[in-house]
PDB file of N, CA and C in Angstrom:
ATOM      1  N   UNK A   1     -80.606  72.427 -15.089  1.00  0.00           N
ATOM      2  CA  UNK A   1     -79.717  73.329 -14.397  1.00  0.00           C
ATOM      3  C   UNK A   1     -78.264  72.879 -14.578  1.00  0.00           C
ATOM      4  N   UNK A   2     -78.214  71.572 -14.953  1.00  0.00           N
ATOM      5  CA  UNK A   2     -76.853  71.340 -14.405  1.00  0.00           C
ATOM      6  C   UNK A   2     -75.911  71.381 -16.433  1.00  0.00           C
ATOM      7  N   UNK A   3     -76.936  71.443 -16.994  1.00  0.00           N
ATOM      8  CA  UNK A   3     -76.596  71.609 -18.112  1.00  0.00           C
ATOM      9  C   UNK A   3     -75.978  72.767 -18.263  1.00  0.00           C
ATOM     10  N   UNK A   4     -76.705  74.005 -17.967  1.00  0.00           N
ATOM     11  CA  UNK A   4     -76.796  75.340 -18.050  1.00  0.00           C
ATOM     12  C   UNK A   4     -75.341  75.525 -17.267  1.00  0.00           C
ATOM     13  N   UNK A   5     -75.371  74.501 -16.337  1.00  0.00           N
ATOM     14  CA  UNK A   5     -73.984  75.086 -15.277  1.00  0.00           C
ATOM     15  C   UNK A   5     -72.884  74.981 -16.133  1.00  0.00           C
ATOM     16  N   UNK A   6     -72.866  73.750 -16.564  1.00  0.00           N
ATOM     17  CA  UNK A   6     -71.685  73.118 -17.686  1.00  0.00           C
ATOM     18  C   UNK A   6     -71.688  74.008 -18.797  1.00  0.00           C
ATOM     19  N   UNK A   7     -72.805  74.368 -19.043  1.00  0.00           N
ATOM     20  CA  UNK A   7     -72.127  75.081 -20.474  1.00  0.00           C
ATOM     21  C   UNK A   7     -71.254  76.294 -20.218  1.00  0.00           C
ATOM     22  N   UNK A   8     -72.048  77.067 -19.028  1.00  0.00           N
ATOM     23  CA  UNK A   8     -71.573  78.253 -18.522  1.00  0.00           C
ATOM     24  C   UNK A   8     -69.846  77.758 -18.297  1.00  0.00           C
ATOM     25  N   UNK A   9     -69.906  77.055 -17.550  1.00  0.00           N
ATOM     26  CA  UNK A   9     -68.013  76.986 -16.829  1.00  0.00           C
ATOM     27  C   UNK A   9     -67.270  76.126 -18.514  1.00  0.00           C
ATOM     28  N   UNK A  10     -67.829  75.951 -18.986  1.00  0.00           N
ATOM     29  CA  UNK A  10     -67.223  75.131 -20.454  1.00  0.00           C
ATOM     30  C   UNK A  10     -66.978  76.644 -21.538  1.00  0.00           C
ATOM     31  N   UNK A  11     -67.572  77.391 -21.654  1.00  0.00           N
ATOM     32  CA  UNK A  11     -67.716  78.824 -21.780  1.00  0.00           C
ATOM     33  C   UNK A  11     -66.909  79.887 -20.692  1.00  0.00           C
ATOM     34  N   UNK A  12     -66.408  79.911 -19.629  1.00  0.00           N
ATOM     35  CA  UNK A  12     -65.540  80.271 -19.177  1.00  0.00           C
ATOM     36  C   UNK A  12     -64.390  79.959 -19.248  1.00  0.00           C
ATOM     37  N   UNK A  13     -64.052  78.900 -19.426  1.00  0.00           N
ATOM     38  CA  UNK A  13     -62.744  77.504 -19.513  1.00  0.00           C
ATOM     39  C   UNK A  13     -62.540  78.099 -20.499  1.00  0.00           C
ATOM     40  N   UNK A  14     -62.895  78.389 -22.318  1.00  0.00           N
ATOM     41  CA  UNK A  14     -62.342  78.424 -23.240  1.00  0.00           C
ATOM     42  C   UNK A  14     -61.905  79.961 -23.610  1.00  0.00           C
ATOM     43  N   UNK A  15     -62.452  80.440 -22.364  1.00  0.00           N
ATOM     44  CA  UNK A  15     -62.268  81.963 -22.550  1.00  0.00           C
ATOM     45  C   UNK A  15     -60.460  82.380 -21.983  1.00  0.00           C
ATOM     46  N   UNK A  16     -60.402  81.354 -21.102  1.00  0.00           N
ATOM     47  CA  UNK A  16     -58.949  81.382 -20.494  1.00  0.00           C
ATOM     48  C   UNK A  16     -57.885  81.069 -21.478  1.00  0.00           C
ATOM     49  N   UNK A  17     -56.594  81.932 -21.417  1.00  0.00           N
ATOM     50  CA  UNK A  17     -55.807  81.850 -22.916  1.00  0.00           C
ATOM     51  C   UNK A  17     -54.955  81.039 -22.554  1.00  0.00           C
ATOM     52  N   UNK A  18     -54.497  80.426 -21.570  1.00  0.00           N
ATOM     53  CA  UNK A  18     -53.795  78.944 -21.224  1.00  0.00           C
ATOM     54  C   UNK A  18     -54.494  78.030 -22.504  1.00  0.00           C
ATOM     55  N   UNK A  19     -55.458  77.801 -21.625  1.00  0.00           N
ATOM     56  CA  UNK A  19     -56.517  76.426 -22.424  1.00  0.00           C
ATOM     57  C   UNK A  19     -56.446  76.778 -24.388  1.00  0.00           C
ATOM     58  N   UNK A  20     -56.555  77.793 -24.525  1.00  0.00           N
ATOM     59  CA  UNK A  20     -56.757  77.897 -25.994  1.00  0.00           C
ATOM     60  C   UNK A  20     -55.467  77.360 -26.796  1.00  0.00           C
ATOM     61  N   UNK A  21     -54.153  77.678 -25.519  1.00  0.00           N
ATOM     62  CA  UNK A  21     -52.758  77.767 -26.771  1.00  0.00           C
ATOM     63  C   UNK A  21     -52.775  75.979 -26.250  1.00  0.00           C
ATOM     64  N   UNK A  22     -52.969  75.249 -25.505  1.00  0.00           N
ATOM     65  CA  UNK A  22     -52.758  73.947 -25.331  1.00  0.00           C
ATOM     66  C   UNK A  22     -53.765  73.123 -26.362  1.00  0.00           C
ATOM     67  N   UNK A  23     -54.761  73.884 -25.996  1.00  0.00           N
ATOM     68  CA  UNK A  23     -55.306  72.911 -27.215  1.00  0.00           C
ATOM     69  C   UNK A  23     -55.354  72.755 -28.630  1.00  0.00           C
ATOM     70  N   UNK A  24     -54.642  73.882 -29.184  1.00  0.00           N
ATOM     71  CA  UNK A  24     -54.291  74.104 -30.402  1.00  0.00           C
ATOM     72  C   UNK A  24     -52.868  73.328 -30.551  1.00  0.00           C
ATOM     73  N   UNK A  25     -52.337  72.780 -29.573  1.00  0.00           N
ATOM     74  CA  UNK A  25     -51.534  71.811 -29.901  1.00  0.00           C
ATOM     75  C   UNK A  25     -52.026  70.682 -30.182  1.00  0.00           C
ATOM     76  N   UNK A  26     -53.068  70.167 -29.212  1.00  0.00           N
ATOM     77  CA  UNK A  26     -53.580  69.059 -30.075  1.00  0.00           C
ATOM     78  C   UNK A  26     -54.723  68.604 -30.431  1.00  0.00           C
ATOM     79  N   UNK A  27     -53.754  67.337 -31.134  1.00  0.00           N
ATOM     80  CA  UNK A  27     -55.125  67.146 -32.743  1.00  0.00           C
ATOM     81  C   UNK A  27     -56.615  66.549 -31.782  1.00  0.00           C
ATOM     82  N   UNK A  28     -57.251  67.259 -31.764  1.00  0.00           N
ATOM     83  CA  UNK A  28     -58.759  66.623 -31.579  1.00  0.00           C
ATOM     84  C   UNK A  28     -59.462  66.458 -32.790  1.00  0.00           C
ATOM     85  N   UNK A  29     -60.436  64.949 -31.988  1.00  0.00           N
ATOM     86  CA  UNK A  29     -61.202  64.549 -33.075  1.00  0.00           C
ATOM     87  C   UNK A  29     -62.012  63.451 -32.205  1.00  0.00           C
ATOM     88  N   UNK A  30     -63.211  63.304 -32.596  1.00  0.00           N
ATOM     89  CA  UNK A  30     -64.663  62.921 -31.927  1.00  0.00           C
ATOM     90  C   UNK A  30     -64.382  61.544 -32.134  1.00  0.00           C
ATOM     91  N   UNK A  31     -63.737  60.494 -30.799  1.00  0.00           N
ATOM     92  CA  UNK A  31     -64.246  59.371 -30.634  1.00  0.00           C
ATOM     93  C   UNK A  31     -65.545  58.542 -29.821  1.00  0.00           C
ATOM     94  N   UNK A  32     -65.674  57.861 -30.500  1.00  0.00           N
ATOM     95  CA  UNK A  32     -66.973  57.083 -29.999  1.00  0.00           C
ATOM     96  C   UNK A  32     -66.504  55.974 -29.791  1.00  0.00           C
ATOM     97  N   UNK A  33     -66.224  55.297 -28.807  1.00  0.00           N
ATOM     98  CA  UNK A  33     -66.398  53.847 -28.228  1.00  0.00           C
ATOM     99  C   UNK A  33     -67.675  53.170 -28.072  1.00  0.00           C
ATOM    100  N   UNK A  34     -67.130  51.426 -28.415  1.00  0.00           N
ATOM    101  CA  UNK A  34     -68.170  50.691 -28.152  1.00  0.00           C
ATOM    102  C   UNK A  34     -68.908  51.038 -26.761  1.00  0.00           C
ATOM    103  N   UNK A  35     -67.811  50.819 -25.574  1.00  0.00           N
ATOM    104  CA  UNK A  35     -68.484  51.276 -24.555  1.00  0.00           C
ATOM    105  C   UNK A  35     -69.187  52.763 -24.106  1.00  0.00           C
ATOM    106  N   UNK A  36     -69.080  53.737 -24.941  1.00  0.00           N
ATOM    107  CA  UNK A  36     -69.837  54.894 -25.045  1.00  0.00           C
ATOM    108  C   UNK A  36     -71.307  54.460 -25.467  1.00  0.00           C
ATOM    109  N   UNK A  37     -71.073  53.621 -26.976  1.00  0.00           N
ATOM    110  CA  UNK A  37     -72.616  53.298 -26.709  1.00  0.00           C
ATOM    111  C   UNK A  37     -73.450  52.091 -25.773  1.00  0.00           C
ATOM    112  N   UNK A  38     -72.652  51.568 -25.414  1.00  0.00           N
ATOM    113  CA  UNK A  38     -72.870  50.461 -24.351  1.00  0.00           C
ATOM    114  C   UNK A  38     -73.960  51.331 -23.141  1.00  0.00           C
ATOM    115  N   UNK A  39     -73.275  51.882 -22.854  1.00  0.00           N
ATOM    116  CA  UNK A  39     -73.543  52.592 -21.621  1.00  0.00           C
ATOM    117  C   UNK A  39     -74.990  53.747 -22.210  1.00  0.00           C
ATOM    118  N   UNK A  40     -74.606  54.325 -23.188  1.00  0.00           N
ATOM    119  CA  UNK A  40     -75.898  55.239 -23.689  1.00  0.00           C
ATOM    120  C   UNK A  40     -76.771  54.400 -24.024  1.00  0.00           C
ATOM    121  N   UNK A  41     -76.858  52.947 -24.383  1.00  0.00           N
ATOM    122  CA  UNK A  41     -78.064  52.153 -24.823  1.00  0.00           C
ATOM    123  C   UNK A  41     -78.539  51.801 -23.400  1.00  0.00           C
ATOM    124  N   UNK A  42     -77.837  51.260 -22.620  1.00  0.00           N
ATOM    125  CA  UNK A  42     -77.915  51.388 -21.129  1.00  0.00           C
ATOM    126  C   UNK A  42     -79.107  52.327 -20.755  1.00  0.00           C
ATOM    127  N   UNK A  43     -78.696  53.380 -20.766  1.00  0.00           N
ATOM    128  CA  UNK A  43     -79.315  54.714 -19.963  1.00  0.00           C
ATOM    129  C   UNK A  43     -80.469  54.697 -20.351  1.00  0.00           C
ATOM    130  N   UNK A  44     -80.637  54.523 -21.853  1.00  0.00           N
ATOM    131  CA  UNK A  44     -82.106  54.389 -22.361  1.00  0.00           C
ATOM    132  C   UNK A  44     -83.182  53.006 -22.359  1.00  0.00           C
ATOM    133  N   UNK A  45     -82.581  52.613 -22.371  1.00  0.00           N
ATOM    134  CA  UNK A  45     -83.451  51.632 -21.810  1.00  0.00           C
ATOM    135  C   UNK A  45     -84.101  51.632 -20.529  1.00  0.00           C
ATOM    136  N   UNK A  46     -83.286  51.859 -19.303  1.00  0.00           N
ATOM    137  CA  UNK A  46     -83.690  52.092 -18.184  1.00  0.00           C
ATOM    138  C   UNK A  46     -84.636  53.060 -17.631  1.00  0.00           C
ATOM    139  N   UNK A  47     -84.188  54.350 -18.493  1.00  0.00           N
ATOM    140  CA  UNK A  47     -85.121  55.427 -18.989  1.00  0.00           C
ATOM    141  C   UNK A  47     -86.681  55.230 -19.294  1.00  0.00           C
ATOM    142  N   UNK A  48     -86.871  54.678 -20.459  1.00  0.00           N
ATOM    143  CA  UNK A  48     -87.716  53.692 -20.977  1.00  0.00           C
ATOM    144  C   UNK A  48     -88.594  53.163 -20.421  1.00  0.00           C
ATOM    145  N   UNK A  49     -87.419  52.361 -19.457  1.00  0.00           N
ATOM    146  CA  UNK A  49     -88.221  50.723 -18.579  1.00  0.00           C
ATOM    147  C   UNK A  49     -89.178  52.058 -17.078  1.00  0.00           C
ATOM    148  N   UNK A  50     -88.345  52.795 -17.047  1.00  0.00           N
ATOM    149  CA  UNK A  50     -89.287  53.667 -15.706  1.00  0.00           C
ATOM    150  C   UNK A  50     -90.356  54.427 -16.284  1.00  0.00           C
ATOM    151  N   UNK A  51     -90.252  54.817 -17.142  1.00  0.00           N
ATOM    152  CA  UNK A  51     -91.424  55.408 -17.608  1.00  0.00           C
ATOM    153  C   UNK A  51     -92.526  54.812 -18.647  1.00  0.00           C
ATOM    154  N   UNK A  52     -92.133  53.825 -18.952  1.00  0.00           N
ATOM    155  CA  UNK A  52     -93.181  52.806 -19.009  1.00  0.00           C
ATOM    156  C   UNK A  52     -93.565  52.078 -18.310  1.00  0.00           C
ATOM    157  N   UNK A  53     -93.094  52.174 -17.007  1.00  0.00           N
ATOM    158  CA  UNK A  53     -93.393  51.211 -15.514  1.00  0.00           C
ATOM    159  C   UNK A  53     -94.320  52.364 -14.957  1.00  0.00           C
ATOM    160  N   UNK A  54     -93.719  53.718 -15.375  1.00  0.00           N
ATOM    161  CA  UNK A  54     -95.235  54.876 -14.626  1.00  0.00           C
ATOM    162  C   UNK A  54     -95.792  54.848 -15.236  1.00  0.00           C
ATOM    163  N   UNK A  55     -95.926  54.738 -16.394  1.00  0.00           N
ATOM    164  CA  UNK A  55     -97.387  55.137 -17.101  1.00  0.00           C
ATOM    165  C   UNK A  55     -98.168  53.868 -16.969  1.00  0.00           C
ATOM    166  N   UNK A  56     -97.878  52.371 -16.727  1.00  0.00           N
ATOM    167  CA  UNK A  56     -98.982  51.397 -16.576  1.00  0.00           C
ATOM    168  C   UNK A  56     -99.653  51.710 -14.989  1.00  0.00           C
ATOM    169  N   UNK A  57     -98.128  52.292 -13.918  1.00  0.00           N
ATOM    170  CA  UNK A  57     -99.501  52.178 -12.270  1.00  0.00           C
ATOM    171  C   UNK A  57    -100.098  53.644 -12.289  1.00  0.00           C
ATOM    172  N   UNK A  58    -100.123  54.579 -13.542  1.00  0.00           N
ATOM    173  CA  UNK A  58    -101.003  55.731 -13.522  1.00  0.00           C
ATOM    174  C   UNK A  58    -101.997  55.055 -13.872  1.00  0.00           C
ATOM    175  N   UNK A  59    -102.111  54.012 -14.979  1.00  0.00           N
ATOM    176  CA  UNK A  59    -103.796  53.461 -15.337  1.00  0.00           C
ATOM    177  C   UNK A  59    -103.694  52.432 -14.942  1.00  0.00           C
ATOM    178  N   UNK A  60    -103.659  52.504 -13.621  1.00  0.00           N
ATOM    179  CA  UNK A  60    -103.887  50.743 -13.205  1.00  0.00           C
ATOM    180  C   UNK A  60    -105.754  50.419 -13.390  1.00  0.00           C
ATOM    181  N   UNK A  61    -105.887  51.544 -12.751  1.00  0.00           N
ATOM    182  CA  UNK A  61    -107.723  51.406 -12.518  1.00  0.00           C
ATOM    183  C   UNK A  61    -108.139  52.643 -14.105  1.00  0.00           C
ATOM    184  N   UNK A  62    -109.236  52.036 -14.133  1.00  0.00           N
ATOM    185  CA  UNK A  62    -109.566  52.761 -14.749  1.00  0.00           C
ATOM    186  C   UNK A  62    -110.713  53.781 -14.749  1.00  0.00           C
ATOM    187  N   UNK A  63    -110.967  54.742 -14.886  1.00  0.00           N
ATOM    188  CA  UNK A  63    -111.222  56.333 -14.852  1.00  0.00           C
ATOM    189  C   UNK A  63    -112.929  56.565 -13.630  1.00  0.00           C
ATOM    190  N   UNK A  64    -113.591  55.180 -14.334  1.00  0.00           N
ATOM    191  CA  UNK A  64    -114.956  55.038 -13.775  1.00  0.00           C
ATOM    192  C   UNK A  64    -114.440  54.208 -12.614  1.00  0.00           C
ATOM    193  N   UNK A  65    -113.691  53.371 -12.070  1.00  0.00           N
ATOM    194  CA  UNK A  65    -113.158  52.815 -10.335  1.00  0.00           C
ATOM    195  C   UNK A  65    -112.848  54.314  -9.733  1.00  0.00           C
ATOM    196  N   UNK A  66    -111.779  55.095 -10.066  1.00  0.00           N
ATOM    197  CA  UNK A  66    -111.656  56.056  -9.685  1.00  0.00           C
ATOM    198  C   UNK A  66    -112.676  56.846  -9.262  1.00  0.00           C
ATOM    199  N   UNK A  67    -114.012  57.522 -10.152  1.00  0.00           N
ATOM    200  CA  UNK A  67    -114.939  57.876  -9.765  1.00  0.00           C
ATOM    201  C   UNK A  67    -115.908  57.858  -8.470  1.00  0.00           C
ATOM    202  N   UNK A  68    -115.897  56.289  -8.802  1.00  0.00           N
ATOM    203  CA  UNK A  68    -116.963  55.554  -7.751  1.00  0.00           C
ATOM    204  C   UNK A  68    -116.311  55.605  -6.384  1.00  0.00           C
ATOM    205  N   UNK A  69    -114.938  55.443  -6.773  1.00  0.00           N
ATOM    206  CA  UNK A  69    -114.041  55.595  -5.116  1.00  0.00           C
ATOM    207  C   UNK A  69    -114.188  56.640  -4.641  1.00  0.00           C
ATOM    208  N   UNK A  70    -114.102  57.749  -5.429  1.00  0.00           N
ATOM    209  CA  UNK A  70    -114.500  59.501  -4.711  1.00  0.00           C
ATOM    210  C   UNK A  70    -115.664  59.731  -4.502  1.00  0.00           C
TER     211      UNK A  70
END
Protein backbone atom coordinates (compact mmCIF):
# COMPACT_ATOMS: atom_id res chain seq x y z
CA UNK A 1 0.00 0.00 0.00
CA UNK A 2 2.43 2.33 0.91
CA UNK A 3 4.22 1.81 -2.32
CA UNK A 4 1.14 2.39 -4.35
CA UNK A 5 0.71 5.63 -2.12
CA UNK A 6 4.22 6.90 -3.17
CA UNK A 7 3.97 6.26 -6.54
CA UNK A 8 0.56 7.86 -6.75
CA UNK A 9 1.73 11.37 -4.89
CA UNK A 10 5.34 10.95 -6.90
CA UNK A 11 2.92 10.94 -10.03
CA UNK A 12 1.04 13.88 -8.85
CA UNK A 13 4.24 15.91 -7.77
CA UNK A 14 5.57 15.66 -11.39
CA UNK A 15 2.39 16.60 -12.82
CA UNK A 16 2.74 20.10 -11.03
CA UNK A 17 4.54 22.66 -13.52
CA UNK A 18 6.58 24.37 -10.63
CA UNK A 19 8.43 21.00 -10.01
CA UNK A 20 9.05 20.28 -13.77
CA UNK A 21 10.72 23.90 -14.62
CA UNK A 22 13.03 23.44 -11.29
CA UNK A 23 14.10 20.39 -12.08
CA UNK A 24 15.10 20.89 -15.45
CA UNK A 25 17.48 23.17 -13.94
CA UNK A 26 19.19 20.63 -12.39
CA UNK A 27 21.66 18.18 -13.41
CA UNK A 28 20.42 14.86 -11.90
CA UNK A 29 22.16 11.78 -11.79
CA UNK A 30 21.86 8.40 -9.68
CA UNK A 31 24.16 8.37 -6.65
CA UNK A 32 24.87 5.44 -4.65
CA UNK A 33 26.71 5.73 -1.41
CA UNK A 34 28.69 3.42 0.55
CA UNK A 35 26.25 4.03 3.21
CA UNK A 36 23.21 3.36 0.87
CA UNK A 37 24.55 0.02 0.59
CA UNK A 38 25.53 -0.28 4.15
CA UNK A 39 22.20 0.11 5.25
CA UNK A 40 20.47 -2.06 2.23
CA UNK A 41 22.91 -5.00 3.18
CA UNK A 42 21.64 -4.19 6.64
CA UNK A 43 17.96 -4.60 5.84
CA UNK A 44 18.66 -7.86 4.24
CA UNK A 45 20.19 -9.58 6.34
CA UNK A 46 17.86 -8.91 9.09
CA UNK A 47 15.19 -9.78 6.65
CA UNK A 48 16.87 -13.05 6.18
CA UNK A 49 17.85 -13.60 9.86
CA UNK A 50 13.68 -13.39 10.65
CA UNK A 51 12.66 -15.50 8.25
CA UNK A 52 14.97 -18.01 8.69
CA UNK A 53 14.36 -17.76 12.48
CA UNK A 54 10.42 -18.59 11.28
CA UNK A 55 10.88 -21.13 9.25
CA UNK A 56 13.14 -23.29 11.90
CA UNK A 57 10.12 -22.68 15.05
CA UNK A 58 7.49 -23.68 12.12
CA UNK A 59 9.45 -27.20 12.10
CA UNK A 60 10.49 -27.36 15.39
CA UNK A 61 8.48 -30.74 15.86
CA UNK A 62 8.03 -32.72 13.39
CA UNK A 63 4.73 -33.60 11.42
CA UNK A 64 4.13 -37.19 13.30
CA UNK A 65 4.64 -35.16 17.26
CA UNK A 66 2.13 -32.93 15.87
CA UNK A 67 -0.24 -35.71 15.01
CA UNK A 68 -0.01 -37.67 18.12
CA UNK A 69 -0.57 -34.29 20.06
CA UNK A 70 -4.05 -33.85 18.23
Amino acid sequence: MALLAGYGLANYLWKLRAIRTVVQLLSTHLVISSLTVRVATLILVVLIGVVFSFSLWIFVRTARENIQEG
